[in-house]
PDB file of N, CA and C in Angstrom:
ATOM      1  N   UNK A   1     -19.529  -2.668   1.832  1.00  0.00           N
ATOM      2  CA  UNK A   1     -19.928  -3.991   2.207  1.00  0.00           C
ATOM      3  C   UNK A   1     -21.218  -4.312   1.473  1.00  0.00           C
ATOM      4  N   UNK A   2     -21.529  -5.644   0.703  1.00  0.00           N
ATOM      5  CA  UNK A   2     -22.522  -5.977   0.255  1.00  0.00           C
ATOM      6  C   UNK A   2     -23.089  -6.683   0.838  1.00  0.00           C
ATOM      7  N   UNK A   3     -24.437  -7.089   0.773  1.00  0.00           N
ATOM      8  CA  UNK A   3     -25.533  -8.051   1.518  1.00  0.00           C
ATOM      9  C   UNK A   3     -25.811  -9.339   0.188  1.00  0.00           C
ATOM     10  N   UNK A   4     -25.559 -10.717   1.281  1.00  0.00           N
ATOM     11  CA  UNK A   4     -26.158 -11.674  -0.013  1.00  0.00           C
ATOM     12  C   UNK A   4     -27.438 -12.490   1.055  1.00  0.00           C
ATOM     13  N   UNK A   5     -28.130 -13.058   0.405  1.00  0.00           N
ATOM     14  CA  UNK A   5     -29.229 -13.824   0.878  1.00  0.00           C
ATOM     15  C   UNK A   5     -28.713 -15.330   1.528  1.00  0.00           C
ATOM     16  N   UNK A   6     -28.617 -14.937   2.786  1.00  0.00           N
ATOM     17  CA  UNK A   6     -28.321 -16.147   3.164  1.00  0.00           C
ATOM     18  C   UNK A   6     -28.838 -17.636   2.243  1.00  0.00           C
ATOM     19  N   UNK A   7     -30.243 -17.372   1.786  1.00  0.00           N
ATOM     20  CA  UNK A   7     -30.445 -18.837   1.336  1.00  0.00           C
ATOM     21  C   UNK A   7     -30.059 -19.471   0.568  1.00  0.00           C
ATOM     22  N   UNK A   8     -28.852 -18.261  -0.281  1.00  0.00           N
ATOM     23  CA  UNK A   8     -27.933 -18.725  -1.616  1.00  0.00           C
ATOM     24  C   UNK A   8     -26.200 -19.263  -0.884  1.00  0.00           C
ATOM     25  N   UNK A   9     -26.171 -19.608   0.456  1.00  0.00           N
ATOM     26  CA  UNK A   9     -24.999 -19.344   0.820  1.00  0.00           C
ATOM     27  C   UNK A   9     -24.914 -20.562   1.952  1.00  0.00           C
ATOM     28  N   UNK A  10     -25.900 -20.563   2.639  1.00  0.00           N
ATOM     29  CA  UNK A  10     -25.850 -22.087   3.724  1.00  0.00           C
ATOM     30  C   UNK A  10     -26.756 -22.851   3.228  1.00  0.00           C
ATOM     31  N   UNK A  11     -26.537 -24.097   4.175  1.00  0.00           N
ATOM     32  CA  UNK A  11     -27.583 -25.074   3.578  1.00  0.00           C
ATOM     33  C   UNK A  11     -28.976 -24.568   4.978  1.00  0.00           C
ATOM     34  N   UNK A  12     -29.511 -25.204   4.769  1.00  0.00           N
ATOM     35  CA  UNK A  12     -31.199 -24.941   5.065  1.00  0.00           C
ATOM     36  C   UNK A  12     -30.977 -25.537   6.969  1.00  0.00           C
ATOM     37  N   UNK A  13     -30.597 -26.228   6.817  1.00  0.00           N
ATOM     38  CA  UNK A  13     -30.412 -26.863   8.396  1.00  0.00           C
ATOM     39  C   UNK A  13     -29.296 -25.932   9.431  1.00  0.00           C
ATOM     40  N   UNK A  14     -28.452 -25.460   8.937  1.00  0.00           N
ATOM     41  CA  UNK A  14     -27.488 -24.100   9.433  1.00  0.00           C
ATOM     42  C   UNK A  14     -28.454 -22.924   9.584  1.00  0.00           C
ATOM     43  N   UNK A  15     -29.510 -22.598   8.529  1.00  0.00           N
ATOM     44  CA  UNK A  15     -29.780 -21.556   8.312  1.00  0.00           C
ATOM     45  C   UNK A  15     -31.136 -21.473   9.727  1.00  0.00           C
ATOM     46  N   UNK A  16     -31.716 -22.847   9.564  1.00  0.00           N
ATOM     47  CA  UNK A  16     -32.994 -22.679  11.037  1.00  0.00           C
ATOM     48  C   UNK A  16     -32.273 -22.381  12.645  1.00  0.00           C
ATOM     49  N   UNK A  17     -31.010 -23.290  12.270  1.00  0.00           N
ATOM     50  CA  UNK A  17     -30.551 -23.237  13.368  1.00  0.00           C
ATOM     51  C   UNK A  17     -29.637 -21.526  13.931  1.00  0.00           C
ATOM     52  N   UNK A  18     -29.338 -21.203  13.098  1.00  0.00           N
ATOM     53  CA  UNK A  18     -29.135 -19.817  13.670  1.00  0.00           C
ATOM     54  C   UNK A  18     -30.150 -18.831  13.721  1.00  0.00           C
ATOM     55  N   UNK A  19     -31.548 -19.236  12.653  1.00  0.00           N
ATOM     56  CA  UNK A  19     -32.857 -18.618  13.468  1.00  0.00           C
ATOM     57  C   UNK A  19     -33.298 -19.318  14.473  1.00  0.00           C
ATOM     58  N   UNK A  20     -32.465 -19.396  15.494  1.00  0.00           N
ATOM     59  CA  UNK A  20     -32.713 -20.220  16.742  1.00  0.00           C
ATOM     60  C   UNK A  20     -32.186 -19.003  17.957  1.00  0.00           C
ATOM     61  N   UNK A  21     -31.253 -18.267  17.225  1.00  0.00           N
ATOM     62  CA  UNK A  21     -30.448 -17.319  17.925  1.00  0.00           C
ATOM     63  C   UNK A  21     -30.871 -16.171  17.577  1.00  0.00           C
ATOM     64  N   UNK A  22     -30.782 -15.435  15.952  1.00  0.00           N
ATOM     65  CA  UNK A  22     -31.087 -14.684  15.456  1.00  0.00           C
ATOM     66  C   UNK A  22     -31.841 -14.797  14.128  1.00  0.00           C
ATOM     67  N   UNK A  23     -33.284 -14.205  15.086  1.00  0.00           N
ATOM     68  CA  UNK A  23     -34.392 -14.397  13.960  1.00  0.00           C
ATOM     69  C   UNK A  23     -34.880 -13.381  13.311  1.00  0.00           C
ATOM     70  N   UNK A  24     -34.673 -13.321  11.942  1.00  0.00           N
ATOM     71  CA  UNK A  24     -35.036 -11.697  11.056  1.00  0.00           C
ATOM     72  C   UNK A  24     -34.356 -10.560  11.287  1.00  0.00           C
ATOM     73  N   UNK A  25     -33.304 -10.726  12.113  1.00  0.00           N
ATOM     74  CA  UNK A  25     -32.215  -9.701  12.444  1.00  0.00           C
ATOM     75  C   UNK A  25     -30.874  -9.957  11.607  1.00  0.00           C
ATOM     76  N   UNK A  26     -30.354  -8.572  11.026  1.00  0.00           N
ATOM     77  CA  UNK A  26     -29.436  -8.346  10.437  1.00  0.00           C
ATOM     78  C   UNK A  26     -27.955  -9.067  11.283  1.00  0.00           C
ATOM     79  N   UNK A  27     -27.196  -9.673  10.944  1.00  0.00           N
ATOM     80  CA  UNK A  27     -25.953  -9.897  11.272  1.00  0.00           C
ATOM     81  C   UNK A  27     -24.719  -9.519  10.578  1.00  0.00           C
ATOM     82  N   UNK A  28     -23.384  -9.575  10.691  1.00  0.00           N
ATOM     83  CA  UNK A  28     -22.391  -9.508  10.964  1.00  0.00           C
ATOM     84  C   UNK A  28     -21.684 -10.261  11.052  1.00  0.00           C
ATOM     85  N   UNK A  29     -21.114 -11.230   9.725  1.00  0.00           N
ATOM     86  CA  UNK A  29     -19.884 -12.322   9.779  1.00  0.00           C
ATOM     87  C   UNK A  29     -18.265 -11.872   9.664  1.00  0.00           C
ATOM     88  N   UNK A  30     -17.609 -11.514  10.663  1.00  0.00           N
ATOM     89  CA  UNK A  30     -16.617 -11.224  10.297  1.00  0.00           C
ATOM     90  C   UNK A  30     -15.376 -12.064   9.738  1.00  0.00           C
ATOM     91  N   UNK A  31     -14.476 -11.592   9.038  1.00  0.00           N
ATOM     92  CA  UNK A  31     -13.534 -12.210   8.042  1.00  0.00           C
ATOM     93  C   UNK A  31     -12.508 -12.803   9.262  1.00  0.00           C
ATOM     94  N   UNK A  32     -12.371 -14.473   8.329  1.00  0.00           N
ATOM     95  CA  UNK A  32     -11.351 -14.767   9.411  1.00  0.00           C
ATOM     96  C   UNK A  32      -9.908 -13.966   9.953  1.00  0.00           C
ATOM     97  N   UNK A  33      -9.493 -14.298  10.435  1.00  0.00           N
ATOM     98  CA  UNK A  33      -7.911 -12.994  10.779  1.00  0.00           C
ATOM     99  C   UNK A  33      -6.773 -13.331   9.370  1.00  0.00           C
ATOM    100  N   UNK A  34      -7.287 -14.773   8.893  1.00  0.00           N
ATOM    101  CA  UNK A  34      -5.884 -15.099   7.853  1.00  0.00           C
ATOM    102  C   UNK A  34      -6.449 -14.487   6.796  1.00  0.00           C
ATOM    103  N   UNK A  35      -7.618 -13.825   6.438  1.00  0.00           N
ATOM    104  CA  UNK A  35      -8.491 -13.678   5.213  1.00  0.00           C
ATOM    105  C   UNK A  35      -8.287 -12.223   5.493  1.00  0.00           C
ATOM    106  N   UNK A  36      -8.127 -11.554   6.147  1.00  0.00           N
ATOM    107  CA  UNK A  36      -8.207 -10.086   6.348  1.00  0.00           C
ATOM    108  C   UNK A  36      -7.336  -9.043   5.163  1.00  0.00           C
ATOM    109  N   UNK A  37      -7.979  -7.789   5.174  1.00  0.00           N
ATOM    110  CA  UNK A  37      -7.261  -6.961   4.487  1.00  0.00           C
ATOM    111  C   UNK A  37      -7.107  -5.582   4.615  1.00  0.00           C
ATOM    112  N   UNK A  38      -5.605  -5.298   4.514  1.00  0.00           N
ATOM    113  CA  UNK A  38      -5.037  -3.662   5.076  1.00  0.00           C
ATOM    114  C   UNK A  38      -6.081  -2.890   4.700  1.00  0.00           C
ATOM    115  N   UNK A  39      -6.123  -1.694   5.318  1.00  0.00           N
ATOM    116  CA  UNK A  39      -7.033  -0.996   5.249  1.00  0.00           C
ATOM    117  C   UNK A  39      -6.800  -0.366   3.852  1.00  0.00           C
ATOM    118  N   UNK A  40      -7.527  -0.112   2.637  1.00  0.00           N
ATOM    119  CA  UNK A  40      -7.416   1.070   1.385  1.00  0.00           C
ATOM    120  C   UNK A  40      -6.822  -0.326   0.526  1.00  0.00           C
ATOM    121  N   UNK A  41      -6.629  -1.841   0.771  1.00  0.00           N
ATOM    122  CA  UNK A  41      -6.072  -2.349  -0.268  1.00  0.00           C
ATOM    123  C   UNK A  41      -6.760  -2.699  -1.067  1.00  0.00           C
ATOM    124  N   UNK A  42      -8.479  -2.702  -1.098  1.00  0.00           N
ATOM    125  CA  UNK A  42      -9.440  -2.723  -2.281  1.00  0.00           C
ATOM    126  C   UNK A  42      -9.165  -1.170  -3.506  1.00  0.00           C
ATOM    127  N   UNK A  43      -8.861  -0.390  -2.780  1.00  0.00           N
ATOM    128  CA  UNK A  43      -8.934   1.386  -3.576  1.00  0.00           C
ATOM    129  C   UNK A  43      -7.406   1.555  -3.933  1.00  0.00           C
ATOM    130  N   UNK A  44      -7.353   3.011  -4.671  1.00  0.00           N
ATOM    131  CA  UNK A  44      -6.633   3.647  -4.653  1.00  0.00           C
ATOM    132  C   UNK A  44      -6.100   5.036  -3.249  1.00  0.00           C
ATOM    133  N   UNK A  45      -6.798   4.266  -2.103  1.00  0.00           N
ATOM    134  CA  UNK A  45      -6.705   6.008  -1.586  1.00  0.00           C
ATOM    135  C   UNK A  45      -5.172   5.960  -1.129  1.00  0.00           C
ATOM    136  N   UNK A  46      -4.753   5.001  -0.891  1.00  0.00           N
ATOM    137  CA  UNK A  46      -3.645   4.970  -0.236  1.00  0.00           C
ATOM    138  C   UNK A  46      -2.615   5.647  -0.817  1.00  0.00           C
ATOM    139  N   UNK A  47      -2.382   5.408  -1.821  1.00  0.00           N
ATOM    140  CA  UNK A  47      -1.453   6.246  -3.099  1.00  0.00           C
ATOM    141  C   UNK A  47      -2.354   7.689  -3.166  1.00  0.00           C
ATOM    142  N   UNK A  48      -3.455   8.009  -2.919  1.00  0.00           N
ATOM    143  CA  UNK A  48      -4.042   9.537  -3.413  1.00  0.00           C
ATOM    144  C   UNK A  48      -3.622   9.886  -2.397  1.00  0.00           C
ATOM    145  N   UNK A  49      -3.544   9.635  -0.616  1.00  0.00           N
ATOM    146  CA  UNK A  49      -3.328  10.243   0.354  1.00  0.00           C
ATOM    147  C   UNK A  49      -1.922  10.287   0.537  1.00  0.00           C
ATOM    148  N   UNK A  50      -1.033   9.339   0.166  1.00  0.00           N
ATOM    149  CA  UNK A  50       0.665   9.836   0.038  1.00  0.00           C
ATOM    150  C   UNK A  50       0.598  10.718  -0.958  1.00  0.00           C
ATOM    151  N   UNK A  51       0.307  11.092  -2.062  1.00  0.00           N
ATOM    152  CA  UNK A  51       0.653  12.510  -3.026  1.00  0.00           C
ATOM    153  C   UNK A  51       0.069  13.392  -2.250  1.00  0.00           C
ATOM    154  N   UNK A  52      -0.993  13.507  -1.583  1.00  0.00           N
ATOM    155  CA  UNK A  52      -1.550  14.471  -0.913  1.00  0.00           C
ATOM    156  C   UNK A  52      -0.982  15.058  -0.033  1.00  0.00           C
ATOM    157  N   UNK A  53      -0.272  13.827   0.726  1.00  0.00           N
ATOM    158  CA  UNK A  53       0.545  14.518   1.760  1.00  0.00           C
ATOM    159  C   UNK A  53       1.703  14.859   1.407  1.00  0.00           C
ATOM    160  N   UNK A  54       2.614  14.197   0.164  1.00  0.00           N
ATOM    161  CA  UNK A  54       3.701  15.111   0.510  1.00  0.00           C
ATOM    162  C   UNK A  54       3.461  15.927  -0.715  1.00  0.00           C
ATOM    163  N   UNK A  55       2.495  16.578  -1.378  1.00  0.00           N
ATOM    164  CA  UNK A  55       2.097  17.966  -1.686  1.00  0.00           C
ATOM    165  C   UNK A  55       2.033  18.710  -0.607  1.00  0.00           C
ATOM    166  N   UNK A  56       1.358  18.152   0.212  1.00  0.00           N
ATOM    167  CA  UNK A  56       1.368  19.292   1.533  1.00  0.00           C
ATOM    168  C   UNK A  56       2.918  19.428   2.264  1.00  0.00           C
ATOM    169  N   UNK A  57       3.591  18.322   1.940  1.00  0.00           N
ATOM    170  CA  UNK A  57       4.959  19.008   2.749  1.00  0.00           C
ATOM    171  C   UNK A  57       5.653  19.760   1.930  1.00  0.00           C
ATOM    172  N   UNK A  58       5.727  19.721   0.569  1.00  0.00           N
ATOM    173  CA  UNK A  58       6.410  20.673  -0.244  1.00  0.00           C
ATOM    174  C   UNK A  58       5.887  21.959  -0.013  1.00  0.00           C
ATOM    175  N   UNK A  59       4.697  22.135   0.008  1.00  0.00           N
ATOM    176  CA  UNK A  59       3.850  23.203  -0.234  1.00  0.00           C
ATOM    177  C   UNK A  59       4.144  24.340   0.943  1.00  0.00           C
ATOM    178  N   UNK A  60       5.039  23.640   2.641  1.00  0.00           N
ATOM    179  CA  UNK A  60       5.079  23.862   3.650  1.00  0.00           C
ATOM    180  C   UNK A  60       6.826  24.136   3.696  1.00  0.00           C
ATOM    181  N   UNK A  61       7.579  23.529   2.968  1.00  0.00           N
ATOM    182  CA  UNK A  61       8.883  23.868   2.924  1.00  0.00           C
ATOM    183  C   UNK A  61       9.029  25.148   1.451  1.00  0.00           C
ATOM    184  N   UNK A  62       7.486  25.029   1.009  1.00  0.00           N
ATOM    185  CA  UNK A  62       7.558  26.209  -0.247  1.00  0.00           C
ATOM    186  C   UNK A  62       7.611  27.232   0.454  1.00  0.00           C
ATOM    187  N   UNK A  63       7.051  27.598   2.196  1.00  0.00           N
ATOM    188  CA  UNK A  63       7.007  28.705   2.223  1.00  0.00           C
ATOM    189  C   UNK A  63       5.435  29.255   3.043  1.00  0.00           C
ATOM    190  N   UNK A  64       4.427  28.508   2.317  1.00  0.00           N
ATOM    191  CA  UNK A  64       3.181  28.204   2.875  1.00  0.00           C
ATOM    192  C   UNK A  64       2.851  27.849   4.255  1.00  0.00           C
ATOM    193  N   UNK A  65       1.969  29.194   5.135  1.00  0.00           N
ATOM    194  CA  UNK A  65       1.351  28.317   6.434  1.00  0.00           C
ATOM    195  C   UNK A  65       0.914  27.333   6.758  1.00  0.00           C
ATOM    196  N   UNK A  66       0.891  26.860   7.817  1.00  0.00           N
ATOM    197  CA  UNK A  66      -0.489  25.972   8.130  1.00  0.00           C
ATOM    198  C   UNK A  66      -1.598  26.102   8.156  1.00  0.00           C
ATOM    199  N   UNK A  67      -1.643  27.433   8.287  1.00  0.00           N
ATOM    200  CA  UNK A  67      -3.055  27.838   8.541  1.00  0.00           C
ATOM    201  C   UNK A  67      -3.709  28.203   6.770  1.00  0.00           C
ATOM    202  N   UNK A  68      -2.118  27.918   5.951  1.00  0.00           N
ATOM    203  CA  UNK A  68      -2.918  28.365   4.672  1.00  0.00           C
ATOM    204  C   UNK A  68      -3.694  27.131   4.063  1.00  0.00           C
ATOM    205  N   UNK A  69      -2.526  26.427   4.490  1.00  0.00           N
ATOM    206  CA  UNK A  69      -2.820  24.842   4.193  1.00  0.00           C
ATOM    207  C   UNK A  69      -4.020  23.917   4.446  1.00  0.00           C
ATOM    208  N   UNK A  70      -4.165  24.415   5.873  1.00  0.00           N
ATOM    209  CA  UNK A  70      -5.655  24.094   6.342  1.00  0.00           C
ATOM    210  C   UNK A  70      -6.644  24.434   5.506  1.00  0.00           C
ATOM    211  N   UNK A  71      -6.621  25.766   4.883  1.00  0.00           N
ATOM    212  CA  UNK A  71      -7.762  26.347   4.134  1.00  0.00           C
ATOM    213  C   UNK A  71      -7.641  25.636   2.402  1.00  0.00           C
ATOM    214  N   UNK A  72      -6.428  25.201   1.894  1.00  0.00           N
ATOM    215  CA  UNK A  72      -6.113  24.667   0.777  1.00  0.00           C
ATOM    216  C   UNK A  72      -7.114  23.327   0.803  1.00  0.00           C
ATOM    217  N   UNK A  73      -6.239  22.481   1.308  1.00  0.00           N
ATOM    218  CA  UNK A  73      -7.205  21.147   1.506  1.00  0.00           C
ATOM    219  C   UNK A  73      -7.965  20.976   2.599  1.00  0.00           C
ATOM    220  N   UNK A  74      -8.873  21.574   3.200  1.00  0.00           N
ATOM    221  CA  UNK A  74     -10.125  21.338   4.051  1.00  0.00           C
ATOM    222  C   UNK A  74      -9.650  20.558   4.838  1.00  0.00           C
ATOM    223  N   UNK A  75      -8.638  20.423   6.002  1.00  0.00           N
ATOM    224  CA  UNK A  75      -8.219  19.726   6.873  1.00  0.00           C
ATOM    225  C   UNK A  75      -7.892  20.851   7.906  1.00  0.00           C
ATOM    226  N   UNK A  76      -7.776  20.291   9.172  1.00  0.00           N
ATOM    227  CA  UNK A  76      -7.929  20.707  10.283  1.00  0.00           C
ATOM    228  C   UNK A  76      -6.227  21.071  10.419  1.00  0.00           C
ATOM    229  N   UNK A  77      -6.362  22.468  11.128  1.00  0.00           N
ATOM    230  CA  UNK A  77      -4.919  22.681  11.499  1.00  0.00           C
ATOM    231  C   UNK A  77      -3.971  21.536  12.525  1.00  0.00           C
ATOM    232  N   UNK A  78      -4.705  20.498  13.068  1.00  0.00           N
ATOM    233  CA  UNK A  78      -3.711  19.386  13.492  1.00  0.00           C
ATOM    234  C   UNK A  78      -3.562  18.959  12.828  1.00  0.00           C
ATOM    235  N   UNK A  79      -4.492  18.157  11.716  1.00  0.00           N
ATOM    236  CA  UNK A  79      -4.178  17.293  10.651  1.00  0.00           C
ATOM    237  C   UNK A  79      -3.255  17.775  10.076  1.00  0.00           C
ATOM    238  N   UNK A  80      -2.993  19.355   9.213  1.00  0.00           N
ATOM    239  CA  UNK A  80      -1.692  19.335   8.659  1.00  0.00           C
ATOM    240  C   UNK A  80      -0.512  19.587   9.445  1.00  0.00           C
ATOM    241  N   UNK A  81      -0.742  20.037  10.456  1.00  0.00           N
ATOM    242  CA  UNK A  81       0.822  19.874  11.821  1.00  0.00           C
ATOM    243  C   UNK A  81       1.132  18.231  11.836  1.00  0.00           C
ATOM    244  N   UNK A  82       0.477  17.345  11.803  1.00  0.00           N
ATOM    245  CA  UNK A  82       0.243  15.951  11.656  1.00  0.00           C
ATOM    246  C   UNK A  82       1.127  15.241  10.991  1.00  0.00           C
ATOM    247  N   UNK A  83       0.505  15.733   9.788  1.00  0.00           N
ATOM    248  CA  UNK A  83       1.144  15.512   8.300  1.00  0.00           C
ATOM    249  C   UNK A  83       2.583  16.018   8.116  1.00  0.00           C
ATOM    250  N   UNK A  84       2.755  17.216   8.528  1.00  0.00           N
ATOM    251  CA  UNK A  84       4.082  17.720   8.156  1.00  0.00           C
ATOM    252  C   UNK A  84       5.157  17.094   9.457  1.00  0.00           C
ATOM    253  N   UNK A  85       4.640  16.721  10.388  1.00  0.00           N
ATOM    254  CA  UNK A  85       5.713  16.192  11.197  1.00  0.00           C
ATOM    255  C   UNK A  85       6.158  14.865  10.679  1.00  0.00           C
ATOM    256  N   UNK A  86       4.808  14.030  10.370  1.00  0.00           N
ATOM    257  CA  UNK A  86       5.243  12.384   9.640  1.00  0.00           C
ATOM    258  C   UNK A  86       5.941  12.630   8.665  1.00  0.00           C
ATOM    259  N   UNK A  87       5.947  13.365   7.628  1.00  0.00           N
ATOM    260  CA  UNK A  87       6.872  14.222   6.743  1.00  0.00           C
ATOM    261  C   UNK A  87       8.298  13.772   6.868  1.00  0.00           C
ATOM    262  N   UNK A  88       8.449  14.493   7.633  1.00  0.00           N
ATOM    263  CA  UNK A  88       9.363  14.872   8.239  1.00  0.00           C
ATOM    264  C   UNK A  88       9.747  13.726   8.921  1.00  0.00           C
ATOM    265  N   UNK A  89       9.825  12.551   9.469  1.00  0.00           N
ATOM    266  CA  UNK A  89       9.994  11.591   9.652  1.00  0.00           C
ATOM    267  C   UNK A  89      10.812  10.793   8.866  1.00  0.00           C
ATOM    268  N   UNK A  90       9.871  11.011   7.418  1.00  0.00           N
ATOM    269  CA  UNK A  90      10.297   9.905   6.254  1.00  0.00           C
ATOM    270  C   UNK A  90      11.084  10.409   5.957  1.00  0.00           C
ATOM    271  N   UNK A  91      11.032  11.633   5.705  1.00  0.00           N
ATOM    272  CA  UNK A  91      12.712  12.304   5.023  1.00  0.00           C
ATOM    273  C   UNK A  91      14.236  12.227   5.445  1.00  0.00           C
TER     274      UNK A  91
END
C-alpha cells in the first residue's frame, strides 16, 4: 500500500472538513466493493503457490513423508496434510 498527500488529491474545503474529525492522524480509505481485487491479482504468487503445491503432491504420491515435506518447504505439518488433501480434491 502506498501513501499520497492528501493535498494532491481533494480539494481544500473536503480536506478542513475531515480535519474536523481526523486531525494529523493517519487514515484508511477503503476501495469501493465494485473496485476491489482477488487476493495475489497484483503478483505472481498465485501461480508460484499452485506449482508449489502440486510439487508437493507429486512429491507425496513419489513416496515422500509429511514429515519430510514439512522439512523440504518450511511449512508446518498441517499445512502439508492441508495441501495434500486439497490435492486430492482437484484430482
Amino acid at each position: 500500500m502506498s501513501y499520497n498527500k492528501v493535498i494532491y488529491i481533494l480539494p481544500n474545503d473536503l480536506i478542513e472538513k475531515v480535519q474536523e474529525y481526523v486531525d494529523g492522524e493517519f487514515i484508511y480509505i477503503p476501495r469501493k466493493s465494485s473496485n476491489k481485487k482477488e487476493w495475489g491479482a497484483g503478483t505472481s504468487i498465485r501461480q508460484e503457490l499452485y506449482t508449489r503445491n502440486t510439487q508437493i503432491y507429486e512429491d507425496y504420491f513419489a513416496g515422500h513423508s509429511s514429515q519430510d515435506l514439512s522439512k523440504k518447504y518450511f511449512l508446518s505439518l498441517k499445512s502439508i496434510q492441508r495441501i495434500i488433501r486439497q490435492q486430492k480434491n482437484i484430482d
